[in-house]
PDB file of N, CA and C in Angstrom:
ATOM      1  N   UNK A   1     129.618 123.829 101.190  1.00  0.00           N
ATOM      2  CA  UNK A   1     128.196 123.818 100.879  1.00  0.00           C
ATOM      3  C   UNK A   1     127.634 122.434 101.216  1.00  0.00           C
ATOM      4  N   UNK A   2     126.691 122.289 102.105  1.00  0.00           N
ATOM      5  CA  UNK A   2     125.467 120.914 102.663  1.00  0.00           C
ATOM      6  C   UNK A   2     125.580 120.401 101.116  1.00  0.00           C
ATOM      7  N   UNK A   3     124.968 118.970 101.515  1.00  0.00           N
ATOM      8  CA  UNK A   3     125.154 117.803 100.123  1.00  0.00           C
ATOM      9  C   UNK A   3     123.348 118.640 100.183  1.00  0.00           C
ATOM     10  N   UNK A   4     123.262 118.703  98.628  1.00  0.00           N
ATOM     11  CA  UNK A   4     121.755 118.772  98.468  1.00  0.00           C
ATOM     12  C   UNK A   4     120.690 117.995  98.570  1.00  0.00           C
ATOM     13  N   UNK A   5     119.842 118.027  99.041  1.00  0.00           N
ATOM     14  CA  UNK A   5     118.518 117.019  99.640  1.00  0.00           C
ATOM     15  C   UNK A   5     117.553 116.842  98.018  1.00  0.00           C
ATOM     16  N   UNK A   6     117.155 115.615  98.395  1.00  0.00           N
ATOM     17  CA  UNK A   6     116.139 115.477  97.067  1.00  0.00           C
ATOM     18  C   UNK A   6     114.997 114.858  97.487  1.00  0.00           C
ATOM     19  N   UNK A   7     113.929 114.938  96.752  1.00  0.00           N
ATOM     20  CA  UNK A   7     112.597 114.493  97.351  1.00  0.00           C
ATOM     21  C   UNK A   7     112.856 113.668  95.675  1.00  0.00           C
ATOM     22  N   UNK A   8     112.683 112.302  95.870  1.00  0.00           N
ATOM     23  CA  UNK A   8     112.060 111.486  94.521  1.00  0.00           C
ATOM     24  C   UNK A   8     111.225 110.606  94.588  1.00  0.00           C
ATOM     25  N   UNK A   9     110.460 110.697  93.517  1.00  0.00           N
ATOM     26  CA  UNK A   9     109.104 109.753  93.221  1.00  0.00           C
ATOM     27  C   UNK A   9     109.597 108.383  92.826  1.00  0.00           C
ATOM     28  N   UNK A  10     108.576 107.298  93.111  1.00  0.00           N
ATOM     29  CA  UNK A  10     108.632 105.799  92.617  1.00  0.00           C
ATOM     30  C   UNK A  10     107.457 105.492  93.533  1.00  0.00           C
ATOM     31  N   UNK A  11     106.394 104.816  92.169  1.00  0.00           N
ATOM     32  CA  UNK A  11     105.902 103.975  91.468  1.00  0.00           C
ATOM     33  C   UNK A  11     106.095 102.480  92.079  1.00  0.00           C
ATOM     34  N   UNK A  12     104.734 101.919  92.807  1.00  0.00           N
ATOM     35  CA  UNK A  12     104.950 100.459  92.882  1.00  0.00           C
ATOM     36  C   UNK A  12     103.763 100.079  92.773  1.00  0.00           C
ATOM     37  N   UNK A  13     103.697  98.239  92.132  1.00  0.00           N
ATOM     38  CA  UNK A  13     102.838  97.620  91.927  1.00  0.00           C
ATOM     39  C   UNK A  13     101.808  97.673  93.049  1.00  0.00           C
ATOM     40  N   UNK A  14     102.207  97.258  94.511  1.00  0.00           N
ATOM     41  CA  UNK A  14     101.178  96.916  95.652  1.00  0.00           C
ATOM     42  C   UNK A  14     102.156  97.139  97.021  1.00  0.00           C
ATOM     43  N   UNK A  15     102.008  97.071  98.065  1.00  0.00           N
ATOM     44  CA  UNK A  15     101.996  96.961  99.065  1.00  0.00           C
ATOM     45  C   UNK A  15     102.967  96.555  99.593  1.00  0.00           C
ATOM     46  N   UNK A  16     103.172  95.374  99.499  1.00  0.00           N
ATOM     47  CA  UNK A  16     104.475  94.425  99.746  1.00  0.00           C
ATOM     48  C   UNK A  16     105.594  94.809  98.900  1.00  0.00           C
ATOM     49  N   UNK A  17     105.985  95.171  97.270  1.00  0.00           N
ATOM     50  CA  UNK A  17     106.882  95.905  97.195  1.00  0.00           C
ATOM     51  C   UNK A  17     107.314  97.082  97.612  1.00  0.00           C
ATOM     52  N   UNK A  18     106.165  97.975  97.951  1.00  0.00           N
ATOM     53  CA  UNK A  18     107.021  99.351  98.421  1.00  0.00           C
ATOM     54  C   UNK A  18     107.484  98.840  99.620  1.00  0.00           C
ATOM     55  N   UNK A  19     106.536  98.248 100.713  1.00  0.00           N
ATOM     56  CA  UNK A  19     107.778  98.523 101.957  1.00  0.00           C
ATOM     57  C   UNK A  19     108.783  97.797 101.318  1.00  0.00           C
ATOM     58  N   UNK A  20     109.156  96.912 100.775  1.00  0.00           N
ATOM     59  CA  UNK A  20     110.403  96.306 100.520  1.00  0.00           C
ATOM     60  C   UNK A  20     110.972  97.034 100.234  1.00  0.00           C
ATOM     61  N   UNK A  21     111.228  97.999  99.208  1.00  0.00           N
ATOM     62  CA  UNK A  21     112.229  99.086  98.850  1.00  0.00           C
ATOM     63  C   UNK A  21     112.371 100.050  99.830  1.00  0.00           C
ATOM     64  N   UNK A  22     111.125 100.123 100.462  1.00  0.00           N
ATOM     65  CA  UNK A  22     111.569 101.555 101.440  1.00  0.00           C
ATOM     66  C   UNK A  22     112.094 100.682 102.445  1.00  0.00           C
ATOM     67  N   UNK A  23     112.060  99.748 103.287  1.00  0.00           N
ATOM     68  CA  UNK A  23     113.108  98.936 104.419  1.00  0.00           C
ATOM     69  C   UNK A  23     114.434  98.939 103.575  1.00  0.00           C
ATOM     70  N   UNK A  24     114.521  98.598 102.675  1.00  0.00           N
ATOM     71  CA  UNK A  24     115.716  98.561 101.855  1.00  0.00           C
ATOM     72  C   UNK A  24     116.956  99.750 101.638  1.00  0.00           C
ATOM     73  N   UNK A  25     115.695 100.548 101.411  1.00  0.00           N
ATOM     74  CA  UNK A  25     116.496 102.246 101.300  1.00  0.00           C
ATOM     75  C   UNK A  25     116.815 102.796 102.397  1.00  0.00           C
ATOM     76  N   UNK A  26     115.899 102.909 103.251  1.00  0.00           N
ATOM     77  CA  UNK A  26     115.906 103.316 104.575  1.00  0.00           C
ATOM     78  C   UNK A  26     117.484 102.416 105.746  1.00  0.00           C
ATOM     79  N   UNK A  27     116.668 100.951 105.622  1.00  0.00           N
ATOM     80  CA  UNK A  27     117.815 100.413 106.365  1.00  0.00           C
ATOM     81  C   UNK A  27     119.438 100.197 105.959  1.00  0.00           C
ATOM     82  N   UNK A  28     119.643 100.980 104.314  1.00  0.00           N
ATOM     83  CA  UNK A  28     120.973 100.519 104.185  1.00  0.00           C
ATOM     84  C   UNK A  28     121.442 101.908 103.962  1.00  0.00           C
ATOM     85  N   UNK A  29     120.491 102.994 104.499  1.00  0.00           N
ATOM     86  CA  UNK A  29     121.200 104.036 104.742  1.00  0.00           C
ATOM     87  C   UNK A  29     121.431 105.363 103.428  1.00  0.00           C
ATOM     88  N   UNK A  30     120.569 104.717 102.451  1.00  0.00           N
ATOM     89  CA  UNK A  30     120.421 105.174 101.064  1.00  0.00           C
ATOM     90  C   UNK A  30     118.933 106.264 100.984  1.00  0.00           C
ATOM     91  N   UNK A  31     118.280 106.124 101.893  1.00  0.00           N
ATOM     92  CA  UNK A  31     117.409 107.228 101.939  1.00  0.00           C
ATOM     93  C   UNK A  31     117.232 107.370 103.598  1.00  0.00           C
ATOM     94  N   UNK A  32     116.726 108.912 103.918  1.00  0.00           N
ATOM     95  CA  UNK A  32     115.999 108.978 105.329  1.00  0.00           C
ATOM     96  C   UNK A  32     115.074 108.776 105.907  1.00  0.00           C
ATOM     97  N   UNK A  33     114.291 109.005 104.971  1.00  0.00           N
ATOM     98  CA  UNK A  33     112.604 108.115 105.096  1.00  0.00           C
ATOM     99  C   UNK A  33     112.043 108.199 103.923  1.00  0.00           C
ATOM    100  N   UNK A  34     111.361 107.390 103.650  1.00  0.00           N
ATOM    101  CA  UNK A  34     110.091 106.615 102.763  1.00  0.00           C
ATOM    102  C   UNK A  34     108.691 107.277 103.318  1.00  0.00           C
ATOM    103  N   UNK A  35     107.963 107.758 102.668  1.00  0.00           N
ATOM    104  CA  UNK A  35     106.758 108.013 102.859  1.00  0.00           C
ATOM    105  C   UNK A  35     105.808 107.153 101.570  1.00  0.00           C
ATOM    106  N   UNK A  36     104.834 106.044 102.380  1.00  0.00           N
ATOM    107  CA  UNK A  36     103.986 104.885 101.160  1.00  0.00           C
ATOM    108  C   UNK A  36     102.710 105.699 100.844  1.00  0.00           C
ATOM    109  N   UNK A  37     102.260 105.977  99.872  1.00  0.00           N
ATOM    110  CA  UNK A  37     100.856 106.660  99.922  1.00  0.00           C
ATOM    111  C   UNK A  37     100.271 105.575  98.845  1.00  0.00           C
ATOM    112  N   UNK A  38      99.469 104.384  99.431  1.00  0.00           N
ATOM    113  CA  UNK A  38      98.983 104.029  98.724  1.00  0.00           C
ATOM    114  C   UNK A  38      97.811 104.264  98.005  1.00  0.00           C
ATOM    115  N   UNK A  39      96.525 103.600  97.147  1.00  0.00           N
ATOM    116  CA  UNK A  39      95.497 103.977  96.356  1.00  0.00           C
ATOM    117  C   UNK A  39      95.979 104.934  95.554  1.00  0.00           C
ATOM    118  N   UNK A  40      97.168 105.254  94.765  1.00  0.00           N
ATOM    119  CA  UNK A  40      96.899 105.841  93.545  1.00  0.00           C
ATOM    120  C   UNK A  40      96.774 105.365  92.212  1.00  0.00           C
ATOM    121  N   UNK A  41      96.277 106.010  91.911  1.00  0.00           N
ATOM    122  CA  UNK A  41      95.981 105.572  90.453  1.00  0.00           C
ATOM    123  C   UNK A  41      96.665 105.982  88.667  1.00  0.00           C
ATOM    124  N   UNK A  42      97.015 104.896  88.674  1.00  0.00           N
ATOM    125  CA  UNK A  42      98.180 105.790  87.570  1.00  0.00           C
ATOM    126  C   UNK A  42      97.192 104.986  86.215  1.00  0.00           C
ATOM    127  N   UNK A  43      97.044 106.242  85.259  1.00  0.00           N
ATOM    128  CA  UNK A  43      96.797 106.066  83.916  1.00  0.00           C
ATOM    129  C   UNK A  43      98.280 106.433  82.889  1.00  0.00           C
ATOM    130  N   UNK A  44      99.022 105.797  82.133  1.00  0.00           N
ATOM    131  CA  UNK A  44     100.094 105.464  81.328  1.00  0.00           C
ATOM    132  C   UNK A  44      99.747 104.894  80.352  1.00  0.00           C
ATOM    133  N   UNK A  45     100.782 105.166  79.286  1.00  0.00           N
ATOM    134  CA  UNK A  45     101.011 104.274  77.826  1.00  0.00           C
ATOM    135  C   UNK A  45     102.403 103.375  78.064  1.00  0.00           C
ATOM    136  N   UNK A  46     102.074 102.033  77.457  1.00  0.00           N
ATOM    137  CA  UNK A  46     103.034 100.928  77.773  1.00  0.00           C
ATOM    138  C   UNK A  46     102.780 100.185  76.976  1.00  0.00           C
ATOM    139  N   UNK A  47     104.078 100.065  76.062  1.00  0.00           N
ATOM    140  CA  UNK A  47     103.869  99.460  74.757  1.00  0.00           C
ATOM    141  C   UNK A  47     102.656  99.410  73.893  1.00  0.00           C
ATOM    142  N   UNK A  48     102.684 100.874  73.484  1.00  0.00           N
ATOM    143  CA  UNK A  48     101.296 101.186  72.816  1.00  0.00           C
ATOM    144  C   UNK A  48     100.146 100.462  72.779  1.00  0.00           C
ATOM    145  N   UNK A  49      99.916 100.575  73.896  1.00  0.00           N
ATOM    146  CA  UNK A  49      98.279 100.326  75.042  1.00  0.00           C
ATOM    147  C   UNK A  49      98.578 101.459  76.573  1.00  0.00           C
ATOM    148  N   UNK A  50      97.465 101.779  76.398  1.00  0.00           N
ATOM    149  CA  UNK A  50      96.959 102.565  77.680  1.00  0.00           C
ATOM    150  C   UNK A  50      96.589 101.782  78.733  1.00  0.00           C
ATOM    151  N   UNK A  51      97.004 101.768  79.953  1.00  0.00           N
ATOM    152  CA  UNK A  51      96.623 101.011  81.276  1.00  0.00           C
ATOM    153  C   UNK A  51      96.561 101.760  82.053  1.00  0.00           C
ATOM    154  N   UNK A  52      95.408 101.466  82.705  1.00  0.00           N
ATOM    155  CA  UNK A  52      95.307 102.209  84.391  1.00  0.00           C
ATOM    156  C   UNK A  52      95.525 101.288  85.402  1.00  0.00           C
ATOM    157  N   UNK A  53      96.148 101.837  86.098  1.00  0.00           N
ATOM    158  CA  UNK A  53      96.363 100.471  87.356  1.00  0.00           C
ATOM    159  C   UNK A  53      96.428 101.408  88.914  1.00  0.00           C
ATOM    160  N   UNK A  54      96.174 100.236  89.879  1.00  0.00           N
ATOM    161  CA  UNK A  54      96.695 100.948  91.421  1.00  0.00           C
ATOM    162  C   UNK A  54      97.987 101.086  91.788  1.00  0.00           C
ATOM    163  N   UNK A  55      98.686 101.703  92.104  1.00  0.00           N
ATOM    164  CA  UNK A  55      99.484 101.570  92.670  1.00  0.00           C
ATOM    165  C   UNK A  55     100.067 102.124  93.877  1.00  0.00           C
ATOM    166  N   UNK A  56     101.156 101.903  94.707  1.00  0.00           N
ATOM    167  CA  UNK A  56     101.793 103.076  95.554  1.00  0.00           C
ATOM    168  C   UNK A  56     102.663 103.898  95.434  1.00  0.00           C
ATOM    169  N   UNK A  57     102.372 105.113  95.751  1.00  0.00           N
ATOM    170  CA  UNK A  57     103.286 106.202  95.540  1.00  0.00           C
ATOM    171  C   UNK A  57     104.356 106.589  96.922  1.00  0.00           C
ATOM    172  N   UNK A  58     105.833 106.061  96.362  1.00  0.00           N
ATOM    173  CA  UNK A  58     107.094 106.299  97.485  1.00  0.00           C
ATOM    174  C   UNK A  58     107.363 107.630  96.957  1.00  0.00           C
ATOM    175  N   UNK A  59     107.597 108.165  98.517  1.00  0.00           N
ATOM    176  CA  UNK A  59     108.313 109.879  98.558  1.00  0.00           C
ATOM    177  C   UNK A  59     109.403 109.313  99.034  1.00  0.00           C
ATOM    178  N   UNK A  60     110.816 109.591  98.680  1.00  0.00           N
ATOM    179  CA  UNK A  60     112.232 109.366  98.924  1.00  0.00           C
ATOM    180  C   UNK A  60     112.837 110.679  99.324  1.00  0.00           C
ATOM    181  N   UNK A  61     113.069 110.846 100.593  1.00  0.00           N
ATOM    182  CA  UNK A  61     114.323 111.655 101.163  1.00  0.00           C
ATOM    183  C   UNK A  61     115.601 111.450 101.165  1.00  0.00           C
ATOM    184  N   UNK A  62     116.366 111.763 100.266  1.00  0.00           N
ATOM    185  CA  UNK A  62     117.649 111.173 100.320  1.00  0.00           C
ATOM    186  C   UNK A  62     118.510 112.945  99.906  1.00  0.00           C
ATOM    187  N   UNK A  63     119.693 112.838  99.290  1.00  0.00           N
ATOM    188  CA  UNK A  63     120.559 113.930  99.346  1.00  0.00           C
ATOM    189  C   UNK A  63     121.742 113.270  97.842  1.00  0.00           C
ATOM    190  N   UNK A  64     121.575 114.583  97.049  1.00  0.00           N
ATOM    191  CA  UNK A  64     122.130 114.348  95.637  1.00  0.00           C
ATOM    192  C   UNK A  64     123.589 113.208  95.708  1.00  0.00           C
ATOM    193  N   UNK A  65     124.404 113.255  97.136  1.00  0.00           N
ATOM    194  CA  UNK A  65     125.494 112.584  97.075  1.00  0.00           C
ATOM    195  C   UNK A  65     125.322 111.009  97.095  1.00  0.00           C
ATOM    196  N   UNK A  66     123.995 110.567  97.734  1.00  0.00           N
ATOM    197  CA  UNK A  66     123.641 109.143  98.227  1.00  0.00           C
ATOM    198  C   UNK A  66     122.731 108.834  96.733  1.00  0.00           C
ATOM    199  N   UNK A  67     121.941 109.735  95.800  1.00  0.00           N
ATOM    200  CA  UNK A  67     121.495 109.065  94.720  1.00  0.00           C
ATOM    201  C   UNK A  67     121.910 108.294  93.625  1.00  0.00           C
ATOM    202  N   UNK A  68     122.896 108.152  93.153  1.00  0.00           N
ATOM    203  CA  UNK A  68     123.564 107.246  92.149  1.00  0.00           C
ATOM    204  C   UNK A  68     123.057 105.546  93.153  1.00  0.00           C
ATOM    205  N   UNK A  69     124.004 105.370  94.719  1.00  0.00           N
ATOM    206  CA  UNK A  69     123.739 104.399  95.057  1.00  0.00           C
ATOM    207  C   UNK A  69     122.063 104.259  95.185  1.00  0.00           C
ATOM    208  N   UNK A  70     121.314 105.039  95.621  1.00  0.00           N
ATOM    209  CA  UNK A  70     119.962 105.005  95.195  1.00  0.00           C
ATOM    210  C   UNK A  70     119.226 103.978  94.563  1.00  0.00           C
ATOM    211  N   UNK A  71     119.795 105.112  93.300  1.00  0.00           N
ATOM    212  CA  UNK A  71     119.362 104.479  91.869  1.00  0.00           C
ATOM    213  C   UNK A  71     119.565 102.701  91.632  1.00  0.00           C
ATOM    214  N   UNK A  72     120.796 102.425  91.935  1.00  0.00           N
ATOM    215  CA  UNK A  72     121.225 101.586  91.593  1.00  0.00           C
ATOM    216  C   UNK A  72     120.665 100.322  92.096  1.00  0.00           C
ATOM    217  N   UNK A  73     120.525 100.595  93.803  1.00  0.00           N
ATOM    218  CA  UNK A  73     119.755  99.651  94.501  1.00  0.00           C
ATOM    219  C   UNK A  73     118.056  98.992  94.337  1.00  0.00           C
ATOM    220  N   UNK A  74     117.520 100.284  93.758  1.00  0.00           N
ATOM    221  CA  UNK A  74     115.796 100.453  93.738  1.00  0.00           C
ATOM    222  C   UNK A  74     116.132  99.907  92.403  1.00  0.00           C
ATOM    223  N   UNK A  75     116.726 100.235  91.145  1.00  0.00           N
ATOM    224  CA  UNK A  75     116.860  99.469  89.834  1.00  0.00           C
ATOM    225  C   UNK A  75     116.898  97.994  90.192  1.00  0.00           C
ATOM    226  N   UNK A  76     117.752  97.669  91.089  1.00  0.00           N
ATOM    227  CA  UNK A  76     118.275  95.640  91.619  1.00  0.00           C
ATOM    228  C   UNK A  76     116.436  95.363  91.926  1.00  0.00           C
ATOM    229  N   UNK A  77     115.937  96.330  92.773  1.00  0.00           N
ATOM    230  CA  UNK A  77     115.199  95.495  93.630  1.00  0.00           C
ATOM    231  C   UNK A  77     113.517  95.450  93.052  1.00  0.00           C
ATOM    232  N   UNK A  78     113.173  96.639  92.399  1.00  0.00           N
ATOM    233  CA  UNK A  78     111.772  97.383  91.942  1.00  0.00           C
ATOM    234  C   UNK A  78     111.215  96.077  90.664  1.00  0.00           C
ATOM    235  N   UNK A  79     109.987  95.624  91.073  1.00  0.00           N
ATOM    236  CA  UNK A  79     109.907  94.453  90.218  1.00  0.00           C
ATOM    237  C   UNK A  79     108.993  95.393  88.631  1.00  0.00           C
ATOM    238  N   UNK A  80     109.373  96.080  88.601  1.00  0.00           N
ATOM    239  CA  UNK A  80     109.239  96.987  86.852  1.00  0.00           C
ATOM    240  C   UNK A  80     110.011  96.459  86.196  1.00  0.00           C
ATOM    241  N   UNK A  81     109.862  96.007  85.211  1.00  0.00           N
ATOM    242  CA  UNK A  81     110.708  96.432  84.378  1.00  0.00           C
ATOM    243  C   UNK A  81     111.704  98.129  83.774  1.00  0.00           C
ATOM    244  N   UNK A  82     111.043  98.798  84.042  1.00  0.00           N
ATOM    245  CA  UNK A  82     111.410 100.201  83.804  1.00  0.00           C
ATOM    246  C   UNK A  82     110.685 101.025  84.844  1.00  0.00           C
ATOM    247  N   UNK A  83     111.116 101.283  85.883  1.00  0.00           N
ATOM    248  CA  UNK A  83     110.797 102.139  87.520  1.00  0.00           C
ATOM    249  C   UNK A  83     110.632 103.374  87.152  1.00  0.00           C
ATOM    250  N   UNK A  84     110.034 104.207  87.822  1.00  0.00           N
ATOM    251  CA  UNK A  84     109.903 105.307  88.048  1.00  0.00           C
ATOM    252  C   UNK A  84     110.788 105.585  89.152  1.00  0.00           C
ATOM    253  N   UNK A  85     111.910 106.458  88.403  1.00  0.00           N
ATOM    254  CA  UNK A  85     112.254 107.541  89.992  1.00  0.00           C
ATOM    255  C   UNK A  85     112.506 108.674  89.146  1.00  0.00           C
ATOM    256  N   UNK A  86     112.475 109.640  89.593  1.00  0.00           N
ATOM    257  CA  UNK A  86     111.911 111.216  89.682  1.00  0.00           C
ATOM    258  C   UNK A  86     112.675 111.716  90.519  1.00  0.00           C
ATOM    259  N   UNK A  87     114.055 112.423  90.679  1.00  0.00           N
ATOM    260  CA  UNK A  87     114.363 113.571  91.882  1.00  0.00           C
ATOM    261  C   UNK A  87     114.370 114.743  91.450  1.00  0.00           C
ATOM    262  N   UNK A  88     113.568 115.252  92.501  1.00  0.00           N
ATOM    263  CA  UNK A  88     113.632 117.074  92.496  1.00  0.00           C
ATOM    264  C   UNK A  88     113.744 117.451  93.350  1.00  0.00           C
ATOM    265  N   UNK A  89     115.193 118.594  93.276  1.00  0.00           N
ATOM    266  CA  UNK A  89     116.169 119.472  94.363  1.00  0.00           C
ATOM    267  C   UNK A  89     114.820 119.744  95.195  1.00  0.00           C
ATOM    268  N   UNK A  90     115.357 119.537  96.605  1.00  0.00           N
ATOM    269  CA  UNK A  90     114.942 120.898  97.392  1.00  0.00           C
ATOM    270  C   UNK A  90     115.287 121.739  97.362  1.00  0.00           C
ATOM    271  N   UNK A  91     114.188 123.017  97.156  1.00  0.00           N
ATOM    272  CA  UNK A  91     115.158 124.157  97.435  1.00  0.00           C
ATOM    273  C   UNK A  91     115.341 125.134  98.959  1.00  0.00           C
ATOM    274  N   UNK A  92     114.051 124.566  99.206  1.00  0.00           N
ATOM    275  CA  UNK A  92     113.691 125.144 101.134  1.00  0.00           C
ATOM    276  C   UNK A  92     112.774 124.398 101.595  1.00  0.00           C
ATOM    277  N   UNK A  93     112.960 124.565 102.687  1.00  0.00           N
ATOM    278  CA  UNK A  93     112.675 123.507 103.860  1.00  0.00           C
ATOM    279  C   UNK A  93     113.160 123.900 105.249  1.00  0.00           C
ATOM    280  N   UNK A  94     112.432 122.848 106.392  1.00  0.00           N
ATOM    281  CA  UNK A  94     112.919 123.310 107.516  1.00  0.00           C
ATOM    282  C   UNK A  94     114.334 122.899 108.132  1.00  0.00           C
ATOM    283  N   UNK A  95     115.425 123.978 108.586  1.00  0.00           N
ATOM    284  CA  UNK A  95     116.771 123.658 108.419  1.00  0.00           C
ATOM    285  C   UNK A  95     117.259 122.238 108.769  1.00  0.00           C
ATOM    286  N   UNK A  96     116.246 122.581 109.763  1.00  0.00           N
ATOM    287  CA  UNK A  96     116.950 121.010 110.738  1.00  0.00           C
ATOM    288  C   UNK A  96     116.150 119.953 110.565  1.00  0.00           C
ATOM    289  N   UNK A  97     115.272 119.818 109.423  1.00  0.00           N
ATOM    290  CA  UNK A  97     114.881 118.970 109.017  1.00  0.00           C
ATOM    291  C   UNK A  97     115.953 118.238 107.928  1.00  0.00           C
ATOM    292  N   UNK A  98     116.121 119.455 107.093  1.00  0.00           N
ATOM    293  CA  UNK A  98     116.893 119.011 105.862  1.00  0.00           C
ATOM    294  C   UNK A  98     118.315 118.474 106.531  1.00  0.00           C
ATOM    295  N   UNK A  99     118.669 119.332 107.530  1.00  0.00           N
ATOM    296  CA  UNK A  99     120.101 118.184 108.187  1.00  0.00           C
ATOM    297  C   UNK A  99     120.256 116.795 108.603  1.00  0.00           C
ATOM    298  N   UNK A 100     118.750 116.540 109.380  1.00  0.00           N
ATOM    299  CA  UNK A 100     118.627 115.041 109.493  1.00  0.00           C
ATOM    300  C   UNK A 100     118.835 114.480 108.686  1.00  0.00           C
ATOM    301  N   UNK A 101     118.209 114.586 106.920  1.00  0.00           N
ATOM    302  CA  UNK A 101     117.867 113.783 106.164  1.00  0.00           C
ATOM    303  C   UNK A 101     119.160 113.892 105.431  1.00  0.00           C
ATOM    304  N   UNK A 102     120.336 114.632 105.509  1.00  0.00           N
ATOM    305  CA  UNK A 102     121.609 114.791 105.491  1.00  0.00           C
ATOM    306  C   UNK A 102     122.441 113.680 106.044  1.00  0.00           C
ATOM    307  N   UNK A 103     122.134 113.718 107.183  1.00  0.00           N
ATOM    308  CA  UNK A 103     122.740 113.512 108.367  1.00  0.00           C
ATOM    309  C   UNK A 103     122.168 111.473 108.775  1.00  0.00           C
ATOM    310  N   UNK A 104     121.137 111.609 108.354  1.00  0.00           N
ATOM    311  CA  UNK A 104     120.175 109.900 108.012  1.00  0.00           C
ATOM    312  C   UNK A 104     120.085 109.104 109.573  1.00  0.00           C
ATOM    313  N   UNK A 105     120.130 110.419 110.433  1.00  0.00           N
ATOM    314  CA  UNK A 105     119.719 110.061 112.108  1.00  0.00           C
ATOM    315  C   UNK A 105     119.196 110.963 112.799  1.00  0.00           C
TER     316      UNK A 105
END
């Protein structure tokens, strides 16, 4: 059975950190691509106060076997204190899409 593909969310302050994590993920082979969508707007509770802030929203292609190292790397590097990542299985998709992002070429 194919390693399972995951699409996960993360949360960044501005600009200059996401590409940093996504060159990071991307170039050490820990995700297939990064997609940056910046201008969002996140409303949250943080330490009982409500904040709205801008931020960018990373889409992570990676595959359930490469997430632990993932995790571990975006935890070293994500200047949060407490990051957002989020994975949720794919369950369909286009075949030979999902093999690339398997496959990370």
């Amino acid at each position: 059975m194919p390693d399972p593909v995951l699409l996960c969310y993360c949360t960044c302050p501005d600009a200059a950190s996401a590409q940093a994590l996504a060159d990071a993920l991307v170039g050490e082979g820990l995700a297939a691509c990064v997609n940056r969508l910046p201008g969002v707007r996140s409303t949250y509770r943080w330490r009982g106060e409500v904040n709205t802030d801008s931020e960018e929203l990373l889409l992570i292609k990676t595959t359930a076997g490469r997430f632990a190292a993932l995790e571990a790397r975006l935890l070293e590097l994500h200047p949060y204190e407490l990051p957002e990542l989020i994975a949720v299985p794919v369950e369909r998709g286009h075949a030979a899409y999902l093999d690339w992002v398997r496959g990370g070429d």
